[in-house]
C-alpha atoms as a PDB file:
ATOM      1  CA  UNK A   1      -1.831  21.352  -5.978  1.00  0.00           C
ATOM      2  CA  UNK A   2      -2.809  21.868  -9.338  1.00  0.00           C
ATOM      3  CA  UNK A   3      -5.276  19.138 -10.313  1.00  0.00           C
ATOM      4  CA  UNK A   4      -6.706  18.375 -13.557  1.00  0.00           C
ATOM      5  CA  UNK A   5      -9.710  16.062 -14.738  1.00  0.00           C
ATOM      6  CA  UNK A   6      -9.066  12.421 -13.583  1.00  0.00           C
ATOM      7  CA  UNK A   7      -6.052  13.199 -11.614  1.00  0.00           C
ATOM      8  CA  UNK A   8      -6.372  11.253  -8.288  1.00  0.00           C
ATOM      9  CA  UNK A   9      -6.003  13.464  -5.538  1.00  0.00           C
ATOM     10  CA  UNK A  10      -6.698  11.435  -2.390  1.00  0.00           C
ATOM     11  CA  UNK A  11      -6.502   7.667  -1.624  1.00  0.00           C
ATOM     12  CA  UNK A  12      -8.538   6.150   1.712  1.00  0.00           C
ATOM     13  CA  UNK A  13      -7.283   3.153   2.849  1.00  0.00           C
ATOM     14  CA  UNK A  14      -9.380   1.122   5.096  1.00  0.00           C
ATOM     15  CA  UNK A  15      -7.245   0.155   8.368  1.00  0.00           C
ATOM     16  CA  UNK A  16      -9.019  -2.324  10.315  1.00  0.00           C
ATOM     17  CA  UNK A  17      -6.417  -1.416  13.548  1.00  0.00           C
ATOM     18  CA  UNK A  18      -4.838   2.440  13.024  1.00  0.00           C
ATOM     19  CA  UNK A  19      -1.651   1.582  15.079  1.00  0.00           C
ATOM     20  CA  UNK A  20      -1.400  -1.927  13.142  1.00  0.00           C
ATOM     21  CA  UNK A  21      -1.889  -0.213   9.659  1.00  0.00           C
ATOM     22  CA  UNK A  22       0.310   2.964  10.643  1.00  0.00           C
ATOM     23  CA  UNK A  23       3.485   0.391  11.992  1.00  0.00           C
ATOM     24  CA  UNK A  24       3.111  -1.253   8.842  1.00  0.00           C
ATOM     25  CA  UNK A  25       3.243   1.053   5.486  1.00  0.00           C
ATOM     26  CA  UNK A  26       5.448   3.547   8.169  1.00  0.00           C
ATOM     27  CA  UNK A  27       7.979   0.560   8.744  1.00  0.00           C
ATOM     28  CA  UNK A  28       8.100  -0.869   5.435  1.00  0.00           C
ATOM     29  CA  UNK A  29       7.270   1.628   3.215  1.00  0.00           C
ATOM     30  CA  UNK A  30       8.942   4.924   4.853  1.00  0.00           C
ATOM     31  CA  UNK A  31       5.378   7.030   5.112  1.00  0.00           C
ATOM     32  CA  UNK A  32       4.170   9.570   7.804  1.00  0.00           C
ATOM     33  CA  UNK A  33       1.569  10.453   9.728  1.00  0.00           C
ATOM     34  CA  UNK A  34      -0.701  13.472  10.437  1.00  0.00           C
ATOM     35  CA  UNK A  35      -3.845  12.462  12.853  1.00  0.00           C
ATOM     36  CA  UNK A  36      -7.481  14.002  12.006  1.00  0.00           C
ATOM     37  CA  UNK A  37      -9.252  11.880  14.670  1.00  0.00           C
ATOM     38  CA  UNK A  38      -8.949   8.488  16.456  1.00  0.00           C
ATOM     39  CA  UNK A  39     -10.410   7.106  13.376  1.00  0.00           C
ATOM     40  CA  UNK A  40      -8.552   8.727  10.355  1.00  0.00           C
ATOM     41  CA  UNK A  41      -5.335   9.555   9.805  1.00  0.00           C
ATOM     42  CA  UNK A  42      -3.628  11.100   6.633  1.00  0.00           C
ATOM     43  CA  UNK A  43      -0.650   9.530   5.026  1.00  0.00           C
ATOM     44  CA  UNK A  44       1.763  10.684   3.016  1.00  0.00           C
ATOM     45  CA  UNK A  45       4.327   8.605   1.060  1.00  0.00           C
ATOM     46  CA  UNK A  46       6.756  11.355   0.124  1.00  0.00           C
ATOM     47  CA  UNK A  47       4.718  11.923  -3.856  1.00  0.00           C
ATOM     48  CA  UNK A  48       1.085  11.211  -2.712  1.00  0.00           C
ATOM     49  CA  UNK A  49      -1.483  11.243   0.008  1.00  0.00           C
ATOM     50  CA  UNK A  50      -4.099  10.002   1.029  1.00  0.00           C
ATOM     51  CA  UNK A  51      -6.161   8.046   4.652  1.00  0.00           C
ATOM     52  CA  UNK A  52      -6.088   5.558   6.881  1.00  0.00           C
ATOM     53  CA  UNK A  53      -9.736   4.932   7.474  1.00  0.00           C
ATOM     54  CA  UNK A  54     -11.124   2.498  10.416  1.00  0.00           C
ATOM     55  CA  UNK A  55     -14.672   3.263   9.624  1.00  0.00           C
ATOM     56  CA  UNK A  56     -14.101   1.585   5.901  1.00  0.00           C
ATOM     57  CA  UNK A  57     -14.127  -2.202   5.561  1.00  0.00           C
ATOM     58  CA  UNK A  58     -11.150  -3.971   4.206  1.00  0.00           C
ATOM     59  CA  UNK A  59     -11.146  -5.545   0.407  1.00  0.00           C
ATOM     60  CA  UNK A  60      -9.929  -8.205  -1.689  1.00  0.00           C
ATOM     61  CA  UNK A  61     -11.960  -7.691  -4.168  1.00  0.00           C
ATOM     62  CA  UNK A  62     -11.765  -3.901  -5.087  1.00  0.00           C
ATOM     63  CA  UNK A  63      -9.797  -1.253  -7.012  1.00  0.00           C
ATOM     64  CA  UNK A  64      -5.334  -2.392  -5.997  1.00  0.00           C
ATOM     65  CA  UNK A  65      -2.926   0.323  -4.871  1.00  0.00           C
ATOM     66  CA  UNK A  66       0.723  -1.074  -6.614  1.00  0.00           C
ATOM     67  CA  UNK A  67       3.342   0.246  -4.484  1.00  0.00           C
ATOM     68  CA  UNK A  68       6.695   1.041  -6.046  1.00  0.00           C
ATOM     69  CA  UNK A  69       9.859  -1.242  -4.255  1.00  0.00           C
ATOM     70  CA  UNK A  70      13.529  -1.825  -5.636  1.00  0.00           C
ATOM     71  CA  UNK A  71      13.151  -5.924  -4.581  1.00  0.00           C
ATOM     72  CA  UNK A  72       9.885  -7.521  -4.447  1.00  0.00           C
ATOM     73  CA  UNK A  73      11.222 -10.609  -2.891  1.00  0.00           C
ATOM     74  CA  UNK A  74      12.674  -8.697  -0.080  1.00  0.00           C
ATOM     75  CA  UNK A  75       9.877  -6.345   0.193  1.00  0.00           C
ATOM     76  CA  UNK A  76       7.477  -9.487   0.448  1.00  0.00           C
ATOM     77  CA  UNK A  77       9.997 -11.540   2.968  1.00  0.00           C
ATOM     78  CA  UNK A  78       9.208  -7.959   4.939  1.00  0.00           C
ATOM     79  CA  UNK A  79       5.584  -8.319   4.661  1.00  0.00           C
ATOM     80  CA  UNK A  80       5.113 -11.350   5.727  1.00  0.00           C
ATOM     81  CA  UNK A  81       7.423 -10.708   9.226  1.00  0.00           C
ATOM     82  CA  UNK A  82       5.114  -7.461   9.620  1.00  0.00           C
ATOM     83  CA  UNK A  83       1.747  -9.405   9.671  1.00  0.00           C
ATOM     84  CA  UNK A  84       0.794  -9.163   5.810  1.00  0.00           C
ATOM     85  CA  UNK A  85       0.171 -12.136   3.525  1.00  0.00           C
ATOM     86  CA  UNK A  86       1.487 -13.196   0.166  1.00  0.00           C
ATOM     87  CA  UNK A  87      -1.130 -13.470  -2.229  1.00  0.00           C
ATOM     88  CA  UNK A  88       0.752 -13.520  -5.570  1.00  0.00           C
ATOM     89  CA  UNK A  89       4.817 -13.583  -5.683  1.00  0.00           C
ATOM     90  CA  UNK A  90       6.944 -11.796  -8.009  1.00  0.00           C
ATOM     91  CA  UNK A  91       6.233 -12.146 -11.454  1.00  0.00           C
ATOM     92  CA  UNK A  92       7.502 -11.015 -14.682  1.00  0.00           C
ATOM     93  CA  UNK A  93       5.206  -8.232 -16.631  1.00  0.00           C
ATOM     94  CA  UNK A  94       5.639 -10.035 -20.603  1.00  0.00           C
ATOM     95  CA  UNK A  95       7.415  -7.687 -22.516  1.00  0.00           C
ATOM     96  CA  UNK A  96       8.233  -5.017 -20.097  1.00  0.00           C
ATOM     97  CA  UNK A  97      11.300  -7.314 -18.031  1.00  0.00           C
ATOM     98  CA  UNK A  98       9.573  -5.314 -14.778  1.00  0.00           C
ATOM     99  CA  UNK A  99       7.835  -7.529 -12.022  1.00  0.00           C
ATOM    100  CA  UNK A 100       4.735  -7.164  -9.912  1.00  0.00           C
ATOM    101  CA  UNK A 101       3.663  -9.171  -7.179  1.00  0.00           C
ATOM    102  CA  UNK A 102       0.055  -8.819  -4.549  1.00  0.00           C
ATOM    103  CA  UNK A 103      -0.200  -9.161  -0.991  1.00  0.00           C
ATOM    104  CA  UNK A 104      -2.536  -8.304   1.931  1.00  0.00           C
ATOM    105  CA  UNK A 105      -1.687  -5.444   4.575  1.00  0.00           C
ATOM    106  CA  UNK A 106      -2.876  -6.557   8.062  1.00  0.00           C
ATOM    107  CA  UNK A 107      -6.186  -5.193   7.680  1.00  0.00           C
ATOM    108  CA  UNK A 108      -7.435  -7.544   4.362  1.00  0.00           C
ATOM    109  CA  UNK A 109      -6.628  -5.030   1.676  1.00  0.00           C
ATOM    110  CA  UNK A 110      -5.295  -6.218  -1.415  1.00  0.00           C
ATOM    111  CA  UNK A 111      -2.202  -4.272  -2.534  1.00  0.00           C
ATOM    112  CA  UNK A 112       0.108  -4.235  -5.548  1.00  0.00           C
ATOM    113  CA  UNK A 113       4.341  -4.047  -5.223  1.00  0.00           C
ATOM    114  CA  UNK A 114       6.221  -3.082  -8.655  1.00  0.00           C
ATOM    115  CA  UNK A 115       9.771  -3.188  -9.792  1.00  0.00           C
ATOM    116  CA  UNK A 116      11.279  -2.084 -12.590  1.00  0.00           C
ATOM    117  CA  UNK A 117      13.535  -4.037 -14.607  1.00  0.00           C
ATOM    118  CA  UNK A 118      17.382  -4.458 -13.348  1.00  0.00           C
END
């Protein structure tokens, strides 16, 4: 990888439950899996990578991942049957016609979903 200043080049995740956390960004948003330990696992969503962490305590309250998704409506009617929680629904970004939406992943972390415009 070539990195330059500022360029993120890993993301941790706390996961609360590893098989919980792993079921649900594998199932609903199509990433793998490569196990360090029983506590940590690296995740890859086919651009990025990053951790699942169990050690690290879940947050509302701190820096939001926004996960790319062609529907947010759909992708939050899939959240909510995997265990997450709707905290914000779909809403327009003014000026841009593209929509964003937050939710919580099983563990407590607040996350981010963005569409584009249609």
């Amino acid at each position: 990888m070539d990195y330059k200043l500022g360029n993120i080049c890993h993301i941790e995740i706390p996961a609360g439950d590893l098989g919980k956390s792993k079921e649900f960004y594998g199932t609903l948003f199509n990433w793998t899996f490569q196990p360090m330990n029983e506590t940590y696992e690296f995740f890859n969503d086919g651009v990025n990578g990053g951790a699942l962490d169990t050690d690290a305590r879940p947050s509302r309250d701190g820096a939001i991942l926004v996960l790319y998704c062609e529907d947010i409506d759909a992708k939050l009617g899939e959240i909510e049957k995997a265990g997450g929680k709707t905290v914000k629904g779909k809403t327009q970004i003014p000026g841009h016609g593209a929509h964003y939406a937050y939710f919580e992943d099983p563990a407590g972390n607040r996350m981010g979903l963005y569409a584009p415009a249609k």
